[in-house]
N, C-alpha and C. Protein backbone atom coordinates (compact mmCIF):
# COMPACT_ATOMS: atom_id res chain seq x y z
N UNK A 1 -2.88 48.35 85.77
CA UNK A 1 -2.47 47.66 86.98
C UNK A 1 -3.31 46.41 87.16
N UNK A 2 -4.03 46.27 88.15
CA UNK A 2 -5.03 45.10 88.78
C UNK A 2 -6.28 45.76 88.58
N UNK A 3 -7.13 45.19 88.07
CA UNK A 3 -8.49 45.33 87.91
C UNK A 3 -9.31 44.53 88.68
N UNK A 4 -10.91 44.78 88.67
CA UNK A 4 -11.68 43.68 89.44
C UNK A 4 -12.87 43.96 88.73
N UNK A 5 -13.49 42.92 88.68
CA UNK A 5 -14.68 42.56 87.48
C UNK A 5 -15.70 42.41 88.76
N UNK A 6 -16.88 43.54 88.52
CA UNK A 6 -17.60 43.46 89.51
C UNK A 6 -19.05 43.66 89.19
N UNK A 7 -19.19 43.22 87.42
CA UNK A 7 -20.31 42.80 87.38
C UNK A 7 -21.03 41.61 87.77
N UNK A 8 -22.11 41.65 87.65
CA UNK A 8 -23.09 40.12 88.16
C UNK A 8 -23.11 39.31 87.44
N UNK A 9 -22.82 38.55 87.34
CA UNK A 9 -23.66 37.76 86.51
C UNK A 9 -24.51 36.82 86.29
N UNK A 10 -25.81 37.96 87.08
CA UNK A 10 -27.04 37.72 86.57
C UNK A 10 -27.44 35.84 87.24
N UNK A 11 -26.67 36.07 88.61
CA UNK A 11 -27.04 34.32 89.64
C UNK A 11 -28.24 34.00 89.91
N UNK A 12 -28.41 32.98 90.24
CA UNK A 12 -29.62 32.71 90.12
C UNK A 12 -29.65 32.52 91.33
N UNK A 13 -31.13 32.50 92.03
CA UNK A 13 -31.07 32.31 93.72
C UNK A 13 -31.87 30.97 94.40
N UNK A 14 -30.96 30.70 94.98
CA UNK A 14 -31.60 29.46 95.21
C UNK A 14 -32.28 29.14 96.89
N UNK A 15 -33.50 29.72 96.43
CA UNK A 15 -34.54 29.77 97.55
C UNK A 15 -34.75 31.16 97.72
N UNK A 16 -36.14 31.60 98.41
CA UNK A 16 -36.61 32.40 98.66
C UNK A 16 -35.71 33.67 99.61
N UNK A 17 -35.44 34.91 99.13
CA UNK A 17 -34.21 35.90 100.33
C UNK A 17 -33.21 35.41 100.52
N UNK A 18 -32.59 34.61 99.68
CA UNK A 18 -30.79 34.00 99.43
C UNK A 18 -30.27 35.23 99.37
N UNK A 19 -29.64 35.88 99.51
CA UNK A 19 -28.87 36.90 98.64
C UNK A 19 -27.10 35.65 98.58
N UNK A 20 -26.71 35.71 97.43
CA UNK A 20 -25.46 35.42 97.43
C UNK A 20 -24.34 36.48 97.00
N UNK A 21 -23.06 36.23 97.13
CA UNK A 21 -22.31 36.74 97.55
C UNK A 21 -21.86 37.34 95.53
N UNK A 22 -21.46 38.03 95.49
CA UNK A 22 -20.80 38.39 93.85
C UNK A 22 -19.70 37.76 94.10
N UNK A 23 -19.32 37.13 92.23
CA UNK A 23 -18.00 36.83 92.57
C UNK A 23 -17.48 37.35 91.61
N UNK A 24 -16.34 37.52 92.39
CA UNK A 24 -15.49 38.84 91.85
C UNK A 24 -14.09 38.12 90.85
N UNK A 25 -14.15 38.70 89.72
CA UNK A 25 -12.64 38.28 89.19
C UNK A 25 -12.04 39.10 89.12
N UNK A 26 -10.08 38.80 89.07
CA UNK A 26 -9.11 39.52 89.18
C UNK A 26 -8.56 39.32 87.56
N UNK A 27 -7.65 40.62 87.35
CA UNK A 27 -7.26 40.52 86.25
C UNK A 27 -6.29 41.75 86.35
N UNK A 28 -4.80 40.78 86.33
CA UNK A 28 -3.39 41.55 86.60
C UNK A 28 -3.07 41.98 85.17
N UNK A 29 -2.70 43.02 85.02
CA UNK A 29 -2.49 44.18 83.81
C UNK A 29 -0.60 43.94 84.16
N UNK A 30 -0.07 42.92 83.05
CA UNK A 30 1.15 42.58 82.65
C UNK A 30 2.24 43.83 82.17
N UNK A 31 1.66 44.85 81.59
CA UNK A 31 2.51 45.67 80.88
C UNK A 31 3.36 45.99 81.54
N UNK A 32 3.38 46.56 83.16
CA UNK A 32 4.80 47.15 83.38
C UNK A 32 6.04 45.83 83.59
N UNK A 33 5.34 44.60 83.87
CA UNK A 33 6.47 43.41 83.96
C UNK A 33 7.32 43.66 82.74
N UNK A 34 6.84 44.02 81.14
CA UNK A 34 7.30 43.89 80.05
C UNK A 34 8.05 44.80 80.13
N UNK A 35 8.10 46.08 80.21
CA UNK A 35 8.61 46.73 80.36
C UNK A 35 9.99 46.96 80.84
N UNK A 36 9.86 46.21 82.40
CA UNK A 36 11.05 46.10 83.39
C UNK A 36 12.21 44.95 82.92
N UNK A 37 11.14 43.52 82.25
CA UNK A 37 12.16 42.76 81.37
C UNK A 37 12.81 43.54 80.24
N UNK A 38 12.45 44.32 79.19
CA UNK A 38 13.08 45.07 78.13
C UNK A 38 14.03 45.72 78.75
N UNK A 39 14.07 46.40 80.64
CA UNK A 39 14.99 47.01 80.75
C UNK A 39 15.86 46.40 81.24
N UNK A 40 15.32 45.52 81.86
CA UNK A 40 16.71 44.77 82.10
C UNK A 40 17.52 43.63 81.26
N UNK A 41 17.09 43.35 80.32
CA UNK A 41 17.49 42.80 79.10
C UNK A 41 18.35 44.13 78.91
N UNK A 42 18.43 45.06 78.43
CA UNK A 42 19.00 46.06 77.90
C UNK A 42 20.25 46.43 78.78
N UNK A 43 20.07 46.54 80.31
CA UNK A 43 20.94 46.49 81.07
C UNK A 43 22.50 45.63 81.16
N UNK A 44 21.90 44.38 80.91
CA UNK A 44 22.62 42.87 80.71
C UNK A 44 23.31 43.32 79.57
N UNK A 45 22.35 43.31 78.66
CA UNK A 45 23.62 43.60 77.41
C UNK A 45 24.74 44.68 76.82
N UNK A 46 24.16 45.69 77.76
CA UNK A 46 25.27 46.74 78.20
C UNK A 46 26.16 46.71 78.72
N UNK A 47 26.27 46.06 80.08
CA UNK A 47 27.16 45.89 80.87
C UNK A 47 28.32 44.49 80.25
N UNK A 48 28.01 43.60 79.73
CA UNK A 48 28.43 42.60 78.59
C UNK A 48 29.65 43.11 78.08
N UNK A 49 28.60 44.37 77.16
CA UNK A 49 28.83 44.83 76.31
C UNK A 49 30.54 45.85 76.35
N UNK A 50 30.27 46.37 77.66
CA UNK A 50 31.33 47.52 78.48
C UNK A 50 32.23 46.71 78.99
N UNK A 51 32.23 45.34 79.22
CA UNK A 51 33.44 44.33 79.86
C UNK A 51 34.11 43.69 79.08
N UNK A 52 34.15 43.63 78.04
CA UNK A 52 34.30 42.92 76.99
C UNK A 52 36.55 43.28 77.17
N UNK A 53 37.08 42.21 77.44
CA UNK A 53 38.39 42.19 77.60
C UNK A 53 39.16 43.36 76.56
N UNK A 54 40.09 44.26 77.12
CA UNK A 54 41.08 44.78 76.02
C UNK A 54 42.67 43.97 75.88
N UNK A 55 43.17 43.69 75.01
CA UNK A 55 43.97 42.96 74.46
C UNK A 55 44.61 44.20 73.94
N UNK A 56 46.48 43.84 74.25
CA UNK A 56 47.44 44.93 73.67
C UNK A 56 47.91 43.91 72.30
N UNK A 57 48.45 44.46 71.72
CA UNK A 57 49.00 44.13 70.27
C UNK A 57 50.41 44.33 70.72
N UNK A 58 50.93 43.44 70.36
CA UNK A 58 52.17 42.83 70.60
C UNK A 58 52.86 42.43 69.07
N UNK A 59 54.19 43.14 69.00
CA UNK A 59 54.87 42.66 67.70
C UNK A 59 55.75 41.30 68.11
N UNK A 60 55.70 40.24 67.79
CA UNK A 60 56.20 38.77 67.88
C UNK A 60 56.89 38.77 66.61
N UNK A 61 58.07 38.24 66.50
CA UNK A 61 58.72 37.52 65.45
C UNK A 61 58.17 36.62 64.84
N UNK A 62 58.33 36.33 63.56
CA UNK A 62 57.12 35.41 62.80
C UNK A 62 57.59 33.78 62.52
N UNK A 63 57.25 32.91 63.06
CA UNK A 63 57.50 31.87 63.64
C UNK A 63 57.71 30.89 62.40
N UNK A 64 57.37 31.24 61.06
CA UNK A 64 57.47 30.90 60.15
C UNK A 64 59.51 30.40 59.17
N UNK A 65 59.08 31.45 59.58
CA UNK A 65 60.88 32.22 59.26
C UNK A 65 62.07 31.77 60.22
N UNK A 66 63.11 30.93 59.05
CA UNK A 66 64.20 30.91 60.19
C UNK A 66 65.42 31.88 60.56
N UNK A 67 64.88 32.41 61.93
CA UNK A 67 65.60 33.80 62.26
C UNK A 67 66.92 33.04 62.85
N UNK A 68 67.88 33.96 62.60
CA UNK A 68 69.11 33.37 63.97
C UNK A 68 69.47 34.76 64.36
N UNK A 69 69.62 34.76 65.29
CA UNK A 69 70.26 35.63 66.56
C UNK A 69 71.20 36.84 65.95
N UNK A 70 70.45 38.40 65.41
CA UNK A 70 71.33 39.47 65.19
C UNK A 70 71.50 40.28 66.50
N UNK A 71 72.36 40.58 66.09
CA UNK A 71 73.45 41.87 66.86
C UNK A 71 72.90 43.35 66.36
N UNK A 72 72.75 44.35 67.50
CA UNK A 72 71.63 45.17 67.62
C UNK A 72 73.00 46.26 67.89
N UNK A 73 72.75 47.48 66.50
CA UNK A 73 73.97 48.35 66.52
C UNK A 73 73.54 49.55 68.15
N UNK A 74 75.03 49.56 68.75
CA UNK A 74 75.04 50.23 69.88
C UNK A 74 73.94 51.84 69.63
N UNK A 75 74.81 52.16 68.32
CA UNK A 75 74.05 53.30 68.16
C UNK A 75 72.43 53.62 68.22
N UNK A 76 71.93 52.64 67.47
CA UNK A 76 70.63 52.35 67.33
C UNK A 76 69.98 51.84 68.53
N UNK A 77 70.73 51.91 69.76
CA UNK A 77 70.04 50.96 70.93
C UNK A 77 69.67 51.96 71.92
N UNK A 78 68.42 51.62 72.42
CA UNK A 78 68.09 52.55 73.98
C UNK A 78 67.68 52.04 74.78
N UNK A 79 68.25 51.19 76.00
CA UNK A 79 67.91 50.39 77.00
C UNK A 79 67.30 51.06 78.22
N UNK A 80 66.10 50.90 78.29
CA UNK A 80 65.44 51.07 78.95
C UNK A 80 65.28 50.55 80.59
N UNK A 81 65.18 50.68 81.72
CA UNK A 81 65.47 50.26 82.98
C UNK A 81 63.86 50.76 83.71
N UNK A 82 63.14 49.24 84.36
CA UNK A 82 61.88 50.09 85.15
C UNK A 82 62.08 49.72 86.41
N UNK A 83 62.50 50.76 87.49
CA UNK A 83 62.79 50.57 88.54
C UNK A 83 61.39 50.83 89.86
N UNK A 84 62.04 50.75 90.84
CA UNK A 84 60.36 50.88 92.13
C UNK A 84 59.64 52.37 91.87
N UNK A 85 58.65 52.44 92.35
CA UNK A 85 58.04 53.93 92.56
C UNK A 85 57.82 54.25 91.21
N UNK A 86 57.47 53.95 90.03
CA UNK A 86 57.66 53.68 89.02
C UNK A 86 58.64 55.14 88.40
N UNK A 87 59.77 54.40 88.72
CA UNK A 87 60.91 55.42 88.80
C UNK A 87 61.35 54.75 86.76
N UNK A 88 61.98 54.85 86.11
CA UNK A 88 62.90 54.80 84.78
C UNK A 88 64.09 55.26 84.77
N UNK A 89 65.13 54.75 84.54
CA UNK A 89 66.14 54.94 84.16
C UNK A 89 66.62 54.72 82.42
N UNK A 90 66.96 54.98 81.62
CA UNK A 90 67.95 54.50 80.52
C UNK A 90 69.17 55.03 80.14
N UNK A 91 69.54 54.19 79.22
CA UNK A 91 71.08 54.54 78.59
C UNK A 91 71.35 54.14 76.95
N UNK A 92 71.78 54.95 76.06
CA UNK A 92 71.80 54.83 74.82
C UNK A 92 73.22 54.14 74.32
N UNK A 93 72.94 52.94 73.69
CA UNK A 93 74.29 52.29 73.75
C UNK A 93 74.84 51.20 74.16
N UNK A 94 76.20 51.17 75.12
CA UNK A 94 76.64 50.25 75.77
C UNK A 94 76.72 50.78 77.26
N UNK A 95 76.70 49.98 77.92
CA UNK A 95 75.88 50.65 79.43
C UNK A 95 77.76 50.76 80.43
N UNK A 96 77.82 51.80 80.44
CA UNK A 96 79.07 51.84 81.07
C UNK A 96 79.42 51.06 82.38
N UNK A 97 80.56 51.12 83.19
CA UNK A 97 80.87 50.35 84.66
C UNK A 97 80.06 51.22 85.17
N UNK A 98 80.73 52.39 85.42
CA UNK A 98 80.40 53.18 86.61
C UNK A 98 78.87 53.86 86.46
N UNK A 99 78.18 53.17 85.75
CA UNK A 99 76.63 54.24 85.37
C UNK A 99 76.43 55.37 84.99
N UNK A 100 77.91 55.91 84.71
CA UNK A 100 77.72 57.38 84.39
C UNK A 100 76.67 57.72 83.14
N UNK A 101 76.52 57.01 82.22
CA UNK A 101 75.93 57.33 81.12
C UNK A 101 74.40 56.94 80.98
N UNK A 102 73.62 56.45 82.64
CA UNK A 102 72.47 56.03 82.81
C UNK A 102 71.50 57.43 83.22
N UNK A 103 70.61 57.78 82.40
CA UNK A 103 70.00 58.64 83.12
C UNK A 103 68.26 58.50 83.32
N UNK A 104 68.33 58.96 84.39
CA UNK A 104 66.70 59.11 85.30
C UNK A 104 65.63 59.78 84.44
N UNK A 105 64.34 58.93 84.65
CA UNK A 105 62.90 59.69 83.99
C UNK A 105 62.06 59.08 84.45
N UNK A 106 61.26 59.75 84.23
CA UNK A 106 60.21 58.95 84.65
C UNK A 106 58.73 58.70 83.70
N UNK A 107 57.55 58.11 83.54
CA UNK A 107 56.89 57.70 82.67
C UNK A 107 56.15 58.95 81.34
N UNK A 108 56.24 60.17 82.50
CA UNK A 108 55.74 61.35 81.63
C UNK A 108 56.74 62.03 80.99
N UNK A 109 57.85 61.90 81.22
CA UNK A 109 59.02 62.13 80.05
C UNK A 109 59.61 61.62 79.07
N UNK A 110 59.80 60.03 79.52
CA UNK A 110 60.12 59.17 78.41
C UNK A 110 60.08 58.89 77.32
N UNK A 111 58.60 59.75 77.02
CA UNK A 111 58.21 59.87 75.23
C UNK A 111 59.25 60.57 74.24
N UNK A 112 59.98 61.70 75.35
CA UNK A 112 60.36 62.57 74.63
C UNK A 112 62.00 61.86 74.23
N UNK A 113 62.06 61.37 75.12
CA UNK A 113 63.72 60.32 75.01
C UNK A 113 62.97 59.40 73.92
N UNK A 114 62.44 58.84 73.71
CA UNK A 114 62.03 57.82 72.75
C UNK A 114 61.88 58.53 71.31
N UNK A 115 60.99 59.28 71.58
CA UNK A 115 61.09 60.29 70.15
C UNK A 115 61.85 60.98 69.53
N UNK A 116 62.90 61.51 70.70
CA UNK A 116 64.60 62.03 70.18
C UNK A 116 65.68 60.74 69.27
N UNK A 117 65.02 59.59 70.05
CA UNK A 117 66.12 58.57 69.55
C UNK A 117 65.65 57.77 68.23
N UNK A 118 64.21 58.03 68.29
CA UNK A 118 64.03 57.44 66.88
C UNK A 118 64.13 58.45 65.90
N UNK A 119 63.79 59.84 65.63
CA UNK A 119 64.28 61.08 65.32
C UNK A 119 65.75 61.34 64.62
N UNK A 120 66.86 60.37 65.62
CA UNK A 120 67.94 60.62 65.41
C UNK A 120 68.43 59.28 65.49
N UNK A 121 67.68 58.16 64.74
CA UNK A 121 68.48 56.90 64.67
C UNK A 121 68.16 56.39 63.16
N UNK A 122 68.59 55.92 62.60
CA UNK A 122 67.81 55.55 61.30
C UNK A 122 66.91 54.48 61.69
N UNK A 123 65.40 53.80 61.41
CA UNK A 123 64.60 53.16 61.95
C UNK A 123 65.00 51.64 61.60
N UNK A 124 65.97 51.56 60.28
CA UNK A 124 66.60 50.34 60.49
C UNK A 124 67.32 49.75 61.85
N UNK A 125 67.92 50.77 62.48
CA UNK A 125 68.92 50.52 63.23
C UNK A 125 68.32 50.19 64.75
N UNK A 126 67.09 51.58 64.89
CA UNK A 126 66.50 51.31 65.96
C UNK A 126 66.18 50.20 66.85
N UNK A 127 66.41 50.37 68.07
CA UNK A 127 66.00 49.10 69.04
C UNK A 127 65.94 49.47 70.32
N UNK A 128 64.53 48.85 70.89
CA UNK A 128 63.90 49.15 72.37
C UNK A 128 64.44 47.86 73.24
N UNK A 129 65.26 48.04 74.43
CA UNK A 129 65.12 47.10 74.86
C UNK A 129 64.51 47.34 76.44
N UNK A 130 63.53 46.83 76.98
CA UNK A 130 63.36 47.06 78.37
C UNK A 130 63.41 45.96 79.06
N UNK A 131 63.88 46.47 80.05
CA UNK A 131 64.85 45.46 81.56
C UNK A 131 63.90 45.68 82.51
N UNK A 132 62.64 45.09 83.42
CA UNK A 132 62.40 45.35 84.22
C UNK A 132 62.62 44.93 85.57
N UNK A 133 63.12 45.13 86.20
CA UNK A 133 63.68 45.21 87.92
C UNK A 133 62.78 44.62 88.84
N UNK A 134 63.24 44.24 89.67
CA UNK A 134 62.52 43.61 90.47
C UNK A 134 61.23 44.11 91.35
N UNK A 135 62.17 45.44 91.12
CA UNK A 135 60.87 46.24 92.31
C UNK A 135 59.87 46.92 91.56
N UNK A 136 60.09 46.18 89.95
CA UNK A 136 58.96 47.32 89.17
C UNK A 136 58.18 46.37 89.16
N UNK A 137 56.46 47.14 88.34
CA UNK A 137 55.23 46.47 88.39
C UNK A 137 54.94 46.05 87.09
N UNK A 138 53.76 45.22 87.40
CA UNK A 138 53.53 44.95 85.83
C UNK A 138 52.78 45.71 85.05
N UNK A 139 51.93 46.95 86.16
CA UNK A 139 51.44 47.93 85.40
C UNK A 139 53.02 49.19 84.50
N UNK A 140 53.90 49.06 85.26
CA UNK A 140 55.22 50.10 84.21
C UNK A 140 55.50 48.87 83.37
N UNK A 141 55.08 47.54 83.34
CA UNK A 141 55.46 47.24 81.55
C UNK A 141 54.69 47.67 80.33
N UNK A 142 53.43 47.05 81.22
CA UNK A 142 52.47 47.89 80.23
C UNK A 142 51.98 48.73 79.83
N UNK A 143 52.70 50.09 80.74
CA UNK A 143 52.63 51.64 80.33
C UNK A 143 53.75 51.91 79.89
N UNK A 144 55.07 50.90 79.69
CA UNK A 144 56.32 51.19 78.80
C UNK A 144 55.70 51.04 77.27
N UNK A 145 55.24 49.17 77.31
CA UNK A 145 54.63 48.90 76.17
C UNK A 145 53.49 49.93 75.46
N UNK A 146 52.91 50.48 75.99
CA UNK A 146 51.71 51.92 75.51
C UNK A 146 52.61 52.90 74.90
N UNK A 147 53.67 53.43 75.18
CA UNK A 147 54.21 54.07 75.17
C UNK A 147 54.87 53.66 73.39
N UNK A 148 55.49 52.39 73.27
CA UNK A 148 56.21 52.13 72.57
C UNK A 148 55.55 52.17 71.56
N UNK A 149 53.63 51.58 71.21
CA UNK A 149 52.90 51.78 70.60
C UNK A 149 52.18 53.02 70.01
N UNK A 150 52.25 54.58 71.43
CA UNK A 150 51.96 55.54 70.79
C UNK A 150 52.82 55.98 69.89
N UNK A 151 53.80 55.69 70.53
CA UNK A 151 55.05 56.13 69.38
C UNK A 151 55.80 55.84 68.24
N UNK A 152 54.79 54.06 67.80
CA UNK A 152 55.34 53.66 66.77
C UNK A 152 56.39 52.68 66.78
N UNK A 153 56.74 52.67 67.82
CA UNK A 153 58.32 51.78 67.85
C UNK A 153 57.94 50.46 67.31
N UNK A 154 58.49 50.01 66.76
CA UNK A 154 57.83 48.48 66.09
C UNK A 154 58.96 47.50 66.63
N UNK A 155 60.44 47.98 66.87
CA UNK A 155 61.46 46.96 67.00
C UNK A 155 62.01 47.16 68.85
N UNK A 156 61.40 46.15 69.61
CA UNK A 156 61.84 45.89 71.08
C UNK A 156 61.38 44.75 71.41
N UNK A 157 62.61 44.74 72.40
CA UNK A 157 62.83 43.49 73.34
C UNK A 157 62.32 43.60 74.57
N UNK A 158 61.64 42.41 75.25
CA UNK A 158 61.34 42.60 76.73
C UNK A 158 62.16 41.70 77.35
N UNK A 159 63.07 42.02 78.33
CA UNK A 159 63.89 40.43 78.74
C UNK A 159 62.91 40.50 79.82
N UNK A 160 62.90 39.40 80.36
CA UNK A 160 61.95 38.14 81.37
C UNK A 160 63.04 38.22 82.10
N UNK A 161 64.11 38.06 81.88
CA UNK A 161 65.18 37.36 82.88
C UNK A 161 66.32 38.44 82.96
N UNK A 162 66.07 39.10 83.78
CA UNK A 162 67.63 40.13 83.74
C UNK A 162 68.62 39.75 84.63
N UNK A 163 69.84 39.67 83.97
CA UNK A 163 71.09 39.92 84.65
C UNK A 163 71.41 40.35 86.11
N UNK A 164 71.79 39.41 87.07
CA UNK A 164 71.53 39.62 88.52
C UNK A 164 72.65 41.14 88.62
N UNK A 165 73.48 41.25 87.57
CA UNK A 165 74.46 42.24 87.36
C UNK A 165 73.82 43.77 87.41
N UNK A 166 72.61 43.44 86.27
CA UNK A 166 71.79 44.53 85.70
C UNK A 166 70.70 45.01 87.25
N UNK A 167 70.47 43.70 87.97
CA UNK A 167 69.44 44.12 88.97
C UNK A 167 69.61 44.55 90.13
N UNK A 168 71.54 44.63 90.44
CA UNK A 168 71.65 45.72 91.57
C UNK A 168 72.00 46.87 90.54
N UNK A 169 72.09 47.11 89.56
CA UNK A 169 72.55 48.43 89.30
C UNK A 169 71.11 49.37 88.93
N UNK A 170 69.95 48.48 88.82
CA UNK A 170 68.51 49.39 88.85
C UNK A 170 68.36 49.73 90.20
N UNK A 171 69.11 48.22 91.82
CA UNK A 171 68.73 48.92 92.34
C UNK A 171 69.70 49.81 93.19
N UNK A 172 71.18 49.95 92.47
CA UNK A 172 71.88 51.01 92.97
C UNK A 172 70.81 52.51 92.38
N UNK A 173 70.02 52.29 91.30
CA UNK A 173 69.92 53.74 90.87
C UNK A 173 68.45 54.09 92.13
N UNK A 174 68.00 53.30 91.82
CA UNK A 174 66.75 53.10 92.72
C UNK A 174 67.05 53.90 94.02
N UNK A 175 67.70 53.51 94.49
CA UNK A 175 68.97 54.09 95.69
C UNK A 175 69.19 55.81 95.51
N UNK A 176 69.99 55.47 94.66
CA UNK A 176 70.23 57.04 94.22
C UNK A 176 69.53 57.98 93.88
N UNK A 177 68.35 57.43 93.54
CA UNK A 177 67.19 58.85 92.97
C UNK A 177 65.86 58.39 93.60
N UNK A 178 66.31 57.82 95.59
CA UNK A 178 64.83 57.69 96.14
C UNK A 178 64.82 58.68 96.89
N UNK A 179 63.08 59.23 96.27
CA UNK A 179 63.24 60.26 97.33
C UNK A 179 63.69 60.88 98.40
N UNK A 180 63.85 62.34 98.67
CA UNK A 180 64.95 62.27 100.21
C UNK A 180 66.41 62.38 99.76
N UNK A 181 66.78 62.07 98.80
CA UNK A 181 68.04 61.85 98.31
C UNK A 181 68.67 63.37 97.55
């Protein structure tokens, strides 16, 4: 810690019954400062270390290549719908008038619809497409997208821009399977 140097040294007196005063030196013992810098150096670079951004992997078309615009077999297709409450809907195919052929899930089931359809599609043919709705979040894209990655899916579409057609009929379903209902 702090020390104090409290020998004499040996003053000389100047005049007869002077007594003078000792003088005293101080001497601050550095080690625990070192210490507390090593820990907090160590701290800093931990916490750095633990923030460090996660980045999803994203399959992009390769910009190299001149692609033109294919046609995605009905069979091979599973359109995906992310509606409010992070509700899901899809439909395999061509999406009928009346919605009959749209059906409800939600994020902890969906694997199993995804895994039936690649299961039972040839993987050439396969194709993800997800539609997200107005009232969905951007956390159900990116737990669609997780999804598509645990499972491998390599071939999907995200539309940006859906069909004002497509966005009352997420939120006719929205409607139909809100709670209470």
């Amino acid at each position: 810690m702090a020390e104090i140097d409290t020998s004499s040294g040996g003053g000389h007196k100047k005049g007869p019954g002077v007594k003078k005063g000792k003088k005293l030196s101080t001497r601050v013992d550095l080690t625990p400062m070192v210490d507390l810098g090593f820990l907090l150096i160590t701290f800093f670079m931990f916490t750095t270390t633990m923030s460090q951004p996660n980045a999803m992997h994203l399959n992009m078309p390769d910009d190299n290549k001149n692609t033109t615009e294919q046609k995605t077999q009905e069979s091979g297709a599973l359109t995906i719908w992310l509606g409010k409450n992070d509700n899901i809907y899809y439909y395999e195919g061509e999406l009928k008038a009346d919605l009959s052929n749209v059906n409800p899930s939600n994020f902890k089931d969906i694997r199993q619809v995804i895994l039936n359809k690649k299961n039972t599609t040839d993987t050439s043919k396969l194709f993800m497409i997800v539609m997200p709705g107005n009232q969905s979040t951007y956390k159900n894209i990116i737990d669609i997208l997780d999804e598509f990655s645990i499972d491998m899916v390599d071939r999907y579409a995200l539309v940006n821009k859906v069909d004002p057609q497509y966005e009352k009929d997420i939120d006719n379903m929205d409607a139909k399977y809100a709670p209470g209902n």
